[in-house]
C-alpha atoms as a PDB file:
ATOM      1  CA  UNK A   1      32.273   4.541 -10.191  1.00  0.00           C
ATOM      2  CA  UNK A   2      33.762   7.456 -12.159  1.00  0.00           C
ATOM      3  CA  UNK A   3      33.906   6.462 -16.140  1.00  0.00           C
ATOM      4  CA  UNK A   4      35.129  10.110 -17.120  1.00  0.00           C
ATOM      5  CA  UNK A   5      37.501  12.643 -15.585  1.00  0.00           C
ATOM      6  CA  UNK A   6      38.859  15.055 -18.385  1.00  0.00           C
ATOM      7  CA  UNK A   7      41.463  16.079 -15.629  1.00  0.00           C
ATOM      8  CA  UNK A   8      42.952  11.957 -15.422  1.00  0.00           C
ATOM      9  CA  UNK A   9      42.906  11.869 -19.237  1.00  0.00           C
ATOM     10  CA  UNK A  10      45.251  14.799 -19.652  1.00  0.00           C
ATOM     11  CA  UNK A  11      47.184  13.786 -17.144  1.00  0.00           C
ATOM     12  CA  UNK A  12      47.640  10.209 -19.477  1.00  0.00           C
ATOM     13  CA  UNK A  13      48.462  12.427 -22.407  1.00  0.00           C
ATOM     14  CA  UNK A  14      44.774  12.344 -24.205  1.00  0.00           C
ATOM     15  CA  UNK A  15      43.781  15.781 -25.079  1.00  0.00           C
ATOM     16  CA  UNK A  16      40.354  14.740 -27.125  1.00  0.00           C
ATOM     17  CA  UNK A  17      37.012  16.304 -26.669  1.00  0.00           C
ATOM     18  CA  UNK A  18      34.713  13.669 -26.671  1.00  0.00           C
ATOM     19  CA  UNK A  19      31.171  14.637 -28.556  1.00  0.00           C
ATOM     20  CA  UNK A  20      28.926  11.807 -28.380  1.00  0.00           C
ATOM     21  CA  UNK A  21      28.274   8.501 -26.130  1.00  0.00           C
ATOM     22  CA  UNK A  22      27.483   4.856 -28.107  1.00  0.00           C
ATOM     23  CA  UNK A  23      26.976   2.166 -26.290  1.00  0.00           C
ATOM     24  CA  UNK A  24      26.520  -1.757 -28.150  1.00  0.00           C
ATOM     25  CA  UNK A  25      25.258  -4.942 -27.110  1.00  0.00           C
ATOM     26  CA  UNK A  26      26.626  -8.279 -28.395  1.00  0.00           C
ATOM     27  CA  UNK A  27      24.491 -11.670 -27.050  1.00  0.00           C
ATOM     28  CA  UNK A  28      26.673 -14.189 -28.440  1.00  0.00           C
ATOM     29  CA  UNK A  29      30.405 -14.923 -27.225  1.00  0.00           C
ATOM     30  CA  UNK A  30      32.159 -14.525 -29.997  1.00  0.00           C
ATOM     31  CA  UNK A  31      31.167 -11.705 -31.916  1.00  0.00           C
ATOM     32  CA  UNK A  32      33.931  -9.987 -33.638  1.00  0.00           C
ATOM     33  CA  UNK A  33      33.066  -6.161 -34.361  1.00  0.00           C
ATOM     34  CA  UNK A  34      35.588  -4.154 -36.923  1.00  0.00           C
ATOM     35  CA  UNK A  35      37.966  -3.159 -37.432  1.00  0.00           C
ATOM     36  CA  UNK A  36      36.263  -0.171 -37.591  1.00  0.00           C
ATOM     37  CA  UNK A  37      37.252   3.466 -38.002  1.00  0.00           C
ATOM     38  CA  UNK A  38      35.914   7.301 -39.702  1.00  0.00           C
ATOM     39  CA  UNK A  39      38.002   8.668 -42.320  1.00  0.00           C
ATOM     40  CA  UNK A  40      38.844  12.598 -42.054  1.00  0.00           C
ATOM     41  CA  UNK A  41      37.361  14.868 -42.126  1.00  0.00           C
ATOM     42  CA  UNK A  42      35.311  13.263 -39.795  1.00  0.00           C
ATOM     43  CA  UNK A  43      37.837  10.668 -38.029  1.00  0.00           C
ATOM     44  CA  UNK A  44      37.148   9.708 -34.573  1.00  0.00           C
ATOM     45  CA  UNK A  45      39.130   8.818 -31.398  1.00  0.00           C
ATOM     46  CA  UNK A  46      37.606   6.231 -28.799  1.00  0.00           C
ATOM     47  CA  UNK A  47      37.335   5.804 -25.647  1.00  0.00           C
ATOM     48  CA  UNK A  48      36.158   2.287 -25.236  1.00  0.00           C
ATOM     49  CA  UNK A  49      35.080   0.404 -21.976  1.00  0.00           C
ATOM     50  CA  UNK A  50      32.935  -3.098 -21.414  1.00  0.00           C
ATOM     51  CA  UNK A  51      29.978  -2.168 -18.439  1.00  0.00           C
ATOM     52  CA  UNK A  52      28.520  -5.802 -18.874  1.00  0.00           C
ATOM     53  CA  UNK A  53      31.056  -8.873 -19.601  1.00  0.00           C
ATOM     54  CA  UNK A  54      34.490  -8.740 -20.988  1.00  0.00           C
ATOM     55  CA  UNK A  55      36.021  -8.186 -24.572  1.00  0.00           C
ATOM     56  CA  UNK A  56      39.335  -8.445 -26.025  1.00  0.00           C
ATOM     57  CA  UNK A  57      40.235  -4.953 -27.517  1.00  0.00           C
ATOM     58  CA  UNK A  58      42.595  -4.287 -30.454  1.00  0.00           C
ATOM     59  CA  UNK A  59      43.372  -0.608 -31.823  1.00  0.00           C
ATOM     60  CA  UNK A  60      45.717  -1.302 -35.399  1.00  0.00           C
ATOM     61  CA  UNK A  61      47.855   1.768 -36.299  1.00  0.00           C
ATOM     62  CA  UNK A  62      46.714   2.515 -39.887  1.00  0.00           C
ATOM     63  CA  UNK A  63      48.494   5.758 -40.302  1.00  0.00           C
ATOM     64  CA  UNK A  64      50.332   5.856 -43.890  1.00  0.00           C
ATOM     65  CA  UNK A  65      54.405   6.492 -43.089  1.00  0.00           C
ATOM     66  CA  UNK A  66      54.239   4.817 -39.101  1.00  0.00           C
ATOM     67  CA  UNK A  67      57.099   2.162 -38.807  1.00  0.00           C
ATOM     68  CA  UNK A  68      54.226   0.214 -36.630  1.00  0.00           C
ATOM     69  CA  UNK A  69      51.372   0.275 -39.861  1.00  0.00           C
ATOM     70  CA  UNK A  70      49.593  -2.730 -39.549  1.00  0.00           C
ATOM     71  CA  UNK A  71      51.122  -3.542 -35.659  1.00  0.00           C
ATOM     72  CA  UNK A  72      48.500  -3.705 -33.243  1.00  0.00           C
ATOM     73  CA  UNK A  73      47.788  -3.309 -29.649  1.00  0.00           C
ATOM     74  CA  UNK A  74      45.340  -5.171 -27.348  1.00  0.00           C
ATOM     75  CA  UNK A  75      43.823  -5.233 -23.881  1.00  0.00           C
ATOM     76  CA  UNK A  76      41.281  -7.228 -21.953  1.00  0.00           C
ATOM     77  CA  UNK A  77      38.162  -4.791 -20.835  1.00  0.00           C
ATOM     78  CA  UNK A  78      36.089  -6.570 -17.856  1.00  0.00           C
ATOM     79  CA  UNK A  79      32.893  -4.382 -16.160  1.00  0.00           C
ATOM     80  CA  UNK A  80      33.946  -6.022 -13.266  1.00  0.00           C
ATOM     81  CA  UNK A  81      37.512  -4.262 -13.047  1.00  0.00           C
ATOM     82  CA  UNK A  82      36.208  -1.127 -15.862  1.00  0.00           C
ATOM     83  CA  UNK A  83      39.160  -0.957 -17.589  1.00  0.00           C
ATOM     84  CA  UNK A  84      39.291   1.224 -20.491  1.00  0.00           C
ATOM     85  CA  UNK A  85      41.206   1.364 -23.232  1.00  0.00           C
ATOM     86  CA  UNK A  86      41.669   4.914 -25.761  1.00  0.00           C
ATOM     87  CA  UNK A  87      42.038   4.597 -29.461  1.00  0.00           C
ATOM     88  CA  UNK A  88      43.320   7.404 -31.192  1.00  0.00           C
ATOM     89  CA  UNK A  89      42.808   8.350 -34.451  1.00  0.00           C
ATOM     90  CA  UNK A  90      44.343   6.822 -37.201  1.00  0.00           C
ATOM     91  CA  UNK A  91      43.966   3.641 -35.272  1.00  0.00           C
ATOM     92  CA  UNK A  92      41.109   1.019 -36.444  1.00  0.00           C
ATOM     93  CA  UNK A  93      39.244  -0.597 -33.871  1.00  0.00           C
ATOM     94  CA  UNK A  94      37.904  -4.051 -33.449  1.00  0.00           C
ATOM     95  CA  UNK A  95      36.816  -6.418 -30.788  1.00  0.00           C
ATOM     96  CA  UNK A  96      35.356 -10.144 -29.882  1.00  0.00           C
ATOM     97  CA  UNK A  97      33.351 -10.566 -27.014  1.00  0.00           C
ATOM     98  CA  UNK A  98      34.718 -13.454 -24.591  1.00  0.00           C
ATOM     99  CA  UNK A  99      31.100 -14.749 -23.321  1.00  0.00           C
ATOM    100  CA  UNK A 100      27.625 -13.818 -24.003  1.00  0.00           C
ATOM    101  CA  UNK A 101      25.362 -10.552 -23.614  1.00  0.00           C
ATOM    102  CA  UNK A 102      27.869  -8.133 -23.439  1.00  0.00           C
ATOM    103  CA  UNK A 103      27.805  -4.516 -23.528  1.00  0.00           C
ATOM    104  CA  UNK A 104      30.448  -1.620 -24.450  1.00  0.00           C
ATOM    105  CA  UNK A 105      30.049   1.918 -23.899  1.00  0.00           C
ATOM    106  CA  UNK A 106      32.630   4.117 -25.945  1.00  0.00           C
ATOM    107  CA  UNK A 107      32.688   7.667 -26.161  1.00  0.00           C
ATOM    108  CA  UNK A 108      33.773   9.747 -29.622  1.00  0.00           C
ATOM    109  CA  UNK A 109      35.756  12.609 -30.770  1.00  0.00           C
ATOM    110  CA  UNK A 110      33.928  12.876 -33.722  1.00  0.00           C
ATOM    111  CA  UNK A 111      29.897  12.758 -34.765  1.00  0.00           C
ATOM    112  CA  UNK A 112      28.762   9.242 -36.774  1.00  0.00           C
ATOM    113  CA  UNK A 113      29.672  10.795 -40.610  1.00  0.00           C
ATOM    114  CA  UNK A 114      28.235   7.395 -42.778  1.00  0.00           C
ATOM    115  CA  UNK A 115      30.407   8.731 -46.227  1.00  0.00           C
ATOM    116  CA  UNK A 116      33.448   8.223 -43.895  1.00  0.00           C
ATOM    117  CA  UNK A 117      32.859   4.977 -42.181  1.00  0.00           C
ATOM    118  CA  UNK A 118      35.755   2.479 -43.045  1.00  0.00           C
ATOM    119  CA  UNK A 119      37.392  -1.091 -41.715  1.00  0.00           C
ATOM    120  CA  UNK A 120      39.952  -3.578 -42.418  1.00  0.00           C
ATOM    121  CA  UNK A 121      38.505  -7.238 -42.467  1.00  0.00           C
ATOM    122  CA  UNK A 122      39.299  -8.757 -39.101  1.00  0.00           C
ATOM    123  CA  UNK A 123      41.458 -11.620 -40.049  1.00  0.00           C
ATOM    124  CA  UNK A 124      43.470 -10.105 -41.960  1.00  0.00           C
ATOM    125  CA  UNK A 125      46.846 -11.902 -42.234  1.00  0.00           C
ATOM    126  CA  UNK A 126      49.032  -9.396 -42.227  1.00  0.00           C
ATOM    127  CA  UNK A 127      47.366  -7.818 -39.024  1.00  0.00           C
ATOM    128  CA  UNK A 128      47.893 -11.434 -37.525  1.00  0.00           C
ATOM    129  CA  UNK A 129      45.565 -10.754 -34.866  1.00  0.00           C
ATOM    130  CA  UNK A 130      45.243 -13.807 -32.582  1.00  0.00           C
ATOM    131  CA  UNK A 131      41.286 -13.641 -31.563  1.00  0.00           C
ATOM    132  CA  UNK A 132      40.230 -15.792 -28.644  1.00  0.00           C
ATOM    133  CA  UNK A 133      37.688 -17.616 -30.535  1.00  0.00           C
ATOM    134  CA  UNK A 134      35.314 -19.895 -29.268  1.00  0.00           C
ATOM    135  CA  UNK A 135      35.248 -23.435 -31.225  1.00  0.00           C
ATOM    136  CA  UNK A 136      31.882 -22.114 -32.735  1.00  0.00           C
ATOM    137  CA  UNK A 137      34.313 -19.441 -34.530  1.00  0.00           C
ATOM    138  CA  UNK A 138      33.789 -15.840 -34.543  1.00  0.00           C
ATOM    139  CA  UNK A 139      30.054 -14.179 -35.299  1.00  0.00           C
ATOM    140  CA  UNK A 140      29.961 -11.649 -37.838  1.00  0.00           C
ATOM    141  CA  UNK A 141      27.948  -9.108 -39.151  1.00  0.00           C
ATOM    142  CA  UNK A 142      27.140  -8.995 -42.919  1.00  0.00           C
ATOM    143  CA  UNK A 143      29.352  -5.884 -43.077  1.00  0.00           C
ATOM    144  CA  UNK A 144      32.259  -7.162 -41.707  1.00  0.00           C
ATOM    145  CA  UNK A 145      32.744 -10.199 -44.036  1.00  0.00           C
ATOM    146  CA  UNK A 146      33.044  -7.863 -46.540  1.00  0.00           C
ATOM    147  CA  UNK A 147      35.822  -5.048 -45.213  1.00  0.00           C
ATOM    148  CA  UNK A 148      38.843  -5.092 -47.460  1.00  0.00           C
ATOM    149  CA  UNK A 149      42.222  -5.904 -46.435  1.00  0.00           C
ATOM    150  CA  UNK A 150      44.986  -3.989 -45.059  1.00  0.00           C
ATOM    151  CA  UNK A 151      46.989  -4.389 -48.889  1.00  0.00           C
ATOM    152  CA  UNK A 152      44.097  -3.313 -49.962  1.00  0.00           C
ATOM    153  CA  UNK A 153      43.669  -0.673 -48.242  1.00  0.00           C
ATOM    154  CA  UNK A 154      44.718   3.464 -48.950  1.00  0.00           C
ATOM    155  CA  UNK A 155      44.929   4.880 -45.660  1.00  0.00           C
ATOM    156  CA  UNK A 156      43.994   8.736 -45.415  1.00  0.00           C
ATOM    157  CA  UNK A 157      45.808   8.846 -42.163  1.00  0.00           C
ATOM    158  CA  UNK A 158      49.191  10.745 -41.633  1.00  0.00           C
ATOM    159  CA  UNK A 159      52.002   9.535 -39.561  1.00  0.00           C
ATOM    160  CA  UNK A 160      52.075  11.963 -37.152  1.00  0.00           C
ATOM    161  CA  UNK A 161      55.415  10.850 -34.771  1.00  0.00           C
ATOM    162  CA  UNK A 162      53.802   9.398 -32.339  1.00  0.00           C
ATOM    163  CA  UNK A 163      54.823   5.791 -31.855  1.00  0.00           C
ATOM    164  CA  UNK A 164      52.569   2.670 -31.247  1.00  0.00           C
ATOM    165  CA  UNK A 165      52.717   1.992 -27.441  1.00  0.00           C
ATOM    166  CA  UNK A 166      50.865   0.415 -25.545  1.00  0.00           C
ATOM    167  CA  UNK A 167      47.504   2.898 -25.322  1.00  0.00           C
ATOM    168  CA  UNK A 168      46.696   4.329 -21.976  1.00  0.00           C
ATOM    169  CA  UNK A 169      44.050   2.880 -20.085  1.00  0.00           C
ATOM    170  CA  UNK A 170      41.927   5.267 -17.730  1.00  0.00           C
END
């Protein structure tokens, strides 16, 4: 299977040089992670696929000025059919996994830059994200119960004309 072609994401319209491979493993269904992005100077775009189970995937435009701040877009990542799903920056990122022991891989634009880490708390209302829960409700980590929310929020990120659409997958 080929996870990377630099030549099929230009031809999609993503002109990123990736710098670094993460990869995370979540063993309960359920687990909500983000939403999640770097602040500039050292803001990061993502290239995000599932190589064991499936997620739901959300990328939330953030970027002070868009006419979609606060809109989001979503996509189901299986390993079994290795979709993928790019996440620009200026875009937070979040996602619950849909049954246990699952593992992402995501590749970054940017190095890990702790002073700039940053998220909007996942349930935010005025996101109205619709998570696919199980009745157990989502599992969080200690960090993400305490993100602020997107009112609360100053974004650093310019609108920079592009619109929200739905994100290419690879």
């Amino acid at each position: 299977m080929e996870t990377y072609s630099e030549a099929a994401a230009l031809a999609a319209g993503i002109d990123v040089r990736f710098v670094q491979d993460n990869q995370s493993f979540s063993a309960t269904e359920g687990t909500v992670r983000g939403l999640h992005f770097q602040c500039p100077p050292h803001a990061q775009a993502k290239l995000v696929r599932c190589v064991r189970g499936s997620i739901m995937d959300y990328a939330v435009d953030i970027r002070r000025g868009s006419p979609t701040y606060g809109q989001y877009v979503a996509a189901k990542l299986t390993a079994d059919g290795g979709e993928q799903l790019f996440v620009p920056v200026g875009f937070a990122h979040g996602f619950v996994t849909l049954e246990p022991d699952v593992e992402i891989a995501y590749k970054v634009s940017g190095l890990y830059a702790p002073d700039c880490d940053g998220g909007i708390i996942w349930n935010d209302p005025m996101i109205g994200i619709d998570w696919p829960l199980p009745g157990s409700g989502a599992v969080l980590s200690d960090k993400d119960k305490l993100l602020p929310t997107l009112a609360e929020f100053d974004s650093p990120f310019e609108y920079d004309g592009r619109p929200l659409e739905p994100l290419p997958s690879l």
